[in-house]
C-alpha atoms as a PDB file:
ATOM      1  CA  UNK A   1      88.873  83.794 -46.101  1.00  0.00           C
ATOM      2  CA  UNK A   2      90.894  86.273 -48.529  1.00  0.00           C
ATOM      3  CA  UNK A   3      92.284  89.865 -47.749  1.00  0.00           C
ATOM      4  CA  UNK A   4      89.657  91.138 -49.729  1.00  0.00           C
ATOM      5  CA  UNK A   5      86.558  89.168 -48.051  1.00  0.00           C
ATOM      6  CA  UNK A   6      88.320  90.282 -44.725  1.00  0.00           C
ATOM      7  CA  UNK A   7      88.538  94.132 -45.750  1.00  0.00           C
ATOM      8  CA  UNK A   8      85.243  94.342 -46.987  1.00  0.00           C
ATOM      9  CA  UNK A   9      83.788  92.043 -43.562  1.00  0.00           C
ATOM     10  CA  UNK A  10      85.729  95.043 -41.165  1.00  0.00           C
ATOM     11  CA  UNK A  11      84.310  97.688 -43.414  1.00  0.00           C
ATOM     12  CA  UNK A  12      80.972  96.662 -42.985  1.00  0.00           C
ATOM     13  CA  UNK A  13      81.445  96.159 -39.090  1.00  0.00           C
ATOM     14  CA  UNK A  14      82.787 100.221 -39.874  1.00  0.00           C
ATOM     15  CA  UNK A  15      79.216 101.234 -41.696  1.00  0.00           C
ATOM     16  CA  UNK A  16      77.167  98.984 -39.547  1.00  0.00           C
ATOM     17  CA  UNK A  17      76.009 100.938 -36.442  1.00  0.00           C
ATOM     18  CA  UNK A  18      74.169  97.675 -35.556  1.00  0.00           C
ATOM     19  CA  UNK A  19      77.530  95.412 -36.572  1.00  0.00           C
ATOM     20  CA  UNK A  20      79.243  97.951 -33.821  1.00  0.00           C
ATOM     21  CA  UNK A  21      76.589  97.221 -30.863  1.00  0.00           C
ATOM     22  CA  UNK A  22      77.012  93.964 -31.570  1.00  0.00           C
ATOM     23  CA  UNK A  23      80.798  93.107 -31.572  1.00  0.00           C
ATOM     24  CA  UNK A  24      81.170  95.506 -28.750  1.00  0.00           C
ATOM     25  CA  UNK A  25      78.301  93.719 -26.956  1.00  0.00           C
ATOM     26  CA  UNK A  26      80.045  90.739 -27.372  1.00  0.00           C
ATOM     27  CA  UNK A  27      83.862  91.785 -26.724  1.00  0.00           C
ATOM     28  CA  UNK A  28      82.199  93.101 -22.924  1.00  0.00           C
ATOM     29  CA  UNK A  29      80.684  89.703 -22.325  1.00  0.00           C
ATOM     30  CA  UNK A  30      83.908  87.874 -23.414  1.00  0.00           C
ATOM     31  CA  UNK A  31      85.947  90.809 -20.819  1.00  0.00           C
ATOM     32  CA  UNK A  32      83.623  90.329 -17.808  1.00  0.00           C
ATOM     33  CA  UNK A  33      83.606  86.726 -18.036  1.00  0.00           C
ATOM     34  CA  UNK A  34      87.527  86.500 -17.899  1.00  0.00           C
ATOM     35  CA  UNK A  35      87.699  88.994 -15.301  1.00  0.00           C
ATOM     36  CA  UNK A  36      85.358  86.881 -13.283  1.00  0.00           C
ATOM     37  CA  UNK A  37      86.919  83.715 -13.808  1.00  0.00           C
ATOM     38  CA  UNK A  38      90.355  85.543 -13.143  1.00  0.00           C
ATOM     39  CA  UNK A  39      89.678  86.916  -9.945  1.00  0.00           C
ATOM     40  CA  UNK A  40      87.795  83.535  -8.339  1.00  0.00           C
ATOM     41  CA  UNK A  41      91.302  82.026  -9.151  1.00  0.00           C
ATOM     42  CA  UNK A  42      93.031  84.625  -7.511  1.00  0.00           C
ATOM     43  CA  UNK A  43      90.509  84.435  -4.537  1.00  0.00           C
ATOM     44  CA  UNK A  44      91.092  80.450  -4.237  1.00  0.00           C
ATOM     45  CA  UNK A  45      94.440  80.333  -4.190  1.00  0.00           C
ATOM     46  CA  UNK A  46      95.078  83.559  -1.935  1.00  0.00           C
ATOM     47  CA  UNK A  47      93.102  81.215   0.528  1.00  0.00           C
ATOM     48  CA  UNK A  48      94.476  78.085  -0.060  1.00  0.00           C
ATOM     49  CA  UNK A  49      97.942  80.109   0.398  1.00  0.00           C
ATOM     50  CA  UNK A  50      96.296  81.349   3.998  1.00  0.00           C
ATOM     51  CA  UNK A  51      95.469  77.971   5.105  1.00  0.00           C
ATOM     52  CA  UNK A  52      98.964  76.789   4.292  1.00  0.00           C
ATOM     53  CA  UNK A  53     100.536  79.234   6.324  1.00  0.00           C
ATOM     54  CA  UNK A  54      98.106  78.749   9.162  1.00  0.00           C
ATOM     55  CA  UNK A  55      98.764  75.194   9.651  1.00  0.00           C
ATOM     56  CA  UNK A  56     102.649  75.383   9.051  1.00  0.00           C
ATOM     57  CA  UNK A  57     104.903  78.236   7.895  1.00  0.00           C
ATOM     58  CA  UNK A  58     105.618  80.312   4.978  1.00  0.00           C
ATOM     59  CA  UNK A  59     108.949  77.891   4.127  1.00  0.00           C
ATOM     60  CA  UNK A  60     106.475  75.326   3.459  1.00  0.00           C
ATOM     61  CA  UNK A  61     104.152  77.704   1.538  1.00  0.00           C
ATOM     62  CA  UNK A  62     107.106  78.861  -0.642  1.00  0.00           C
ATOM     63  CA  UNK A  63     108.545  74.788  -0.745  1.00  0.00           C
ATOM     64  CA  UNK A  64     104.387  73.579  -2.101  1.00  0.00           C
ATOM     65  CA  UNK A  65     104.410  76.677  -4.392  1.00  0.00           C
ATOM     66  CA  UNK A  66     108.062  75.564  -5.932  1.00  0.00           C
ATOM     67  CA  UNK A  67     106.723  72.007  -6.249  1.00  0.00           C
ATOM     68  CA  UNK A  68     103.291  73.174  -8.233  1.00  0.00           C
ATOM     69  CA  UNK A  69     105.397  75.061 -10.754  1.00  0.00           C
ATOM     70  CA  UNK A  70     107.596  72.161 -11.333  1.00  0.00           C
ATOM     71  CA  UNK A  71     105.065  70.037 -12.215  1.00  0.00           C
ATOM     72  CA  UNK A  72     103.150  73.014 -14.374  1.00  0.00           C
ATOM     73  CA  UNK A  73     106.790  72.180 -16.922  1.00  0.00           C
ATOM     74  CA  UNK A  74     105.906  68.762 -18.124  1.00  0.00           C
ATOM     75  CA  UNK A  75     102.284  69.814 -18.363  1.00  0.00           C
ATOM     76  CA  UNK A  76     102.895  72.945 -20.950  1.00  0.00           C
ATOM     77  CA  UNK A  77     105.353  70.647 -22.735  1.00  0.00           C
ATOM     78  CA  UNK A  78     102.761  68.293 -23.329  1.00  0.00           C
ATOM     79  CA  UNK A  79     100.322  70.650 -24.400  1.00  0.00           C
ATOM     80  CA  UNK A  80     102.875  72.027 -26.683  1.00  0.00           C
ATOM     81  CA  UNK A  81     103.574  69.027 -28.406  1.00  0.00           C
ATOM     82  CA  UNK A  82     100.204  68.211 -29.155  1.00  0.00           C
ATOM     83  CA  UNK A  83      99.329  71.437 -30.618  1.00  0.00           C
ATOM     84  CA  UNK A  84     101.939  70.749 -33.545  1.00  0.00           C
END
């Protein structure tokens, strides 16, 4: 797509009342589904976090925690590497 074909596409999205409803329709849908899917992950592991604590203590909470994050560095490096 050239800078024109893109100016006159976001131009017509400005004359288009229907173009509007549309993209704004579909930029709330996109929103509400990532807040969803944001805050069930938040949900999971605040429990997960509760049940750790329960059955031991927050050193071992903060000692799992440390662990996942290490293991999060070869996984983004790998993801990295594949998107070049």
């Amino acid at each position: 797509m050239t800078n024109t074909s893109t100016a006159k596409e976001i131009h017509s999205y400005v004359l288009s009342e229907e173009k509007q409803q549309a993209l704004y329709k579909r930029i709330l849908f996109i929103v509400s589904i990532s807040q969803i899917l944001g805050g069930a992950g938040l949900a999971a592991g605040g429990a997960l976090s509760g049940v750790i604590v329960a059955g031991s203590s927050f050193p071992t909470l903060s000692l799992v925690g440390g662990m996942l994050s290490l293991l999060l560095i070869p996984v983004v490096a790998w993801q990295r590497r594949s998107k070049q």
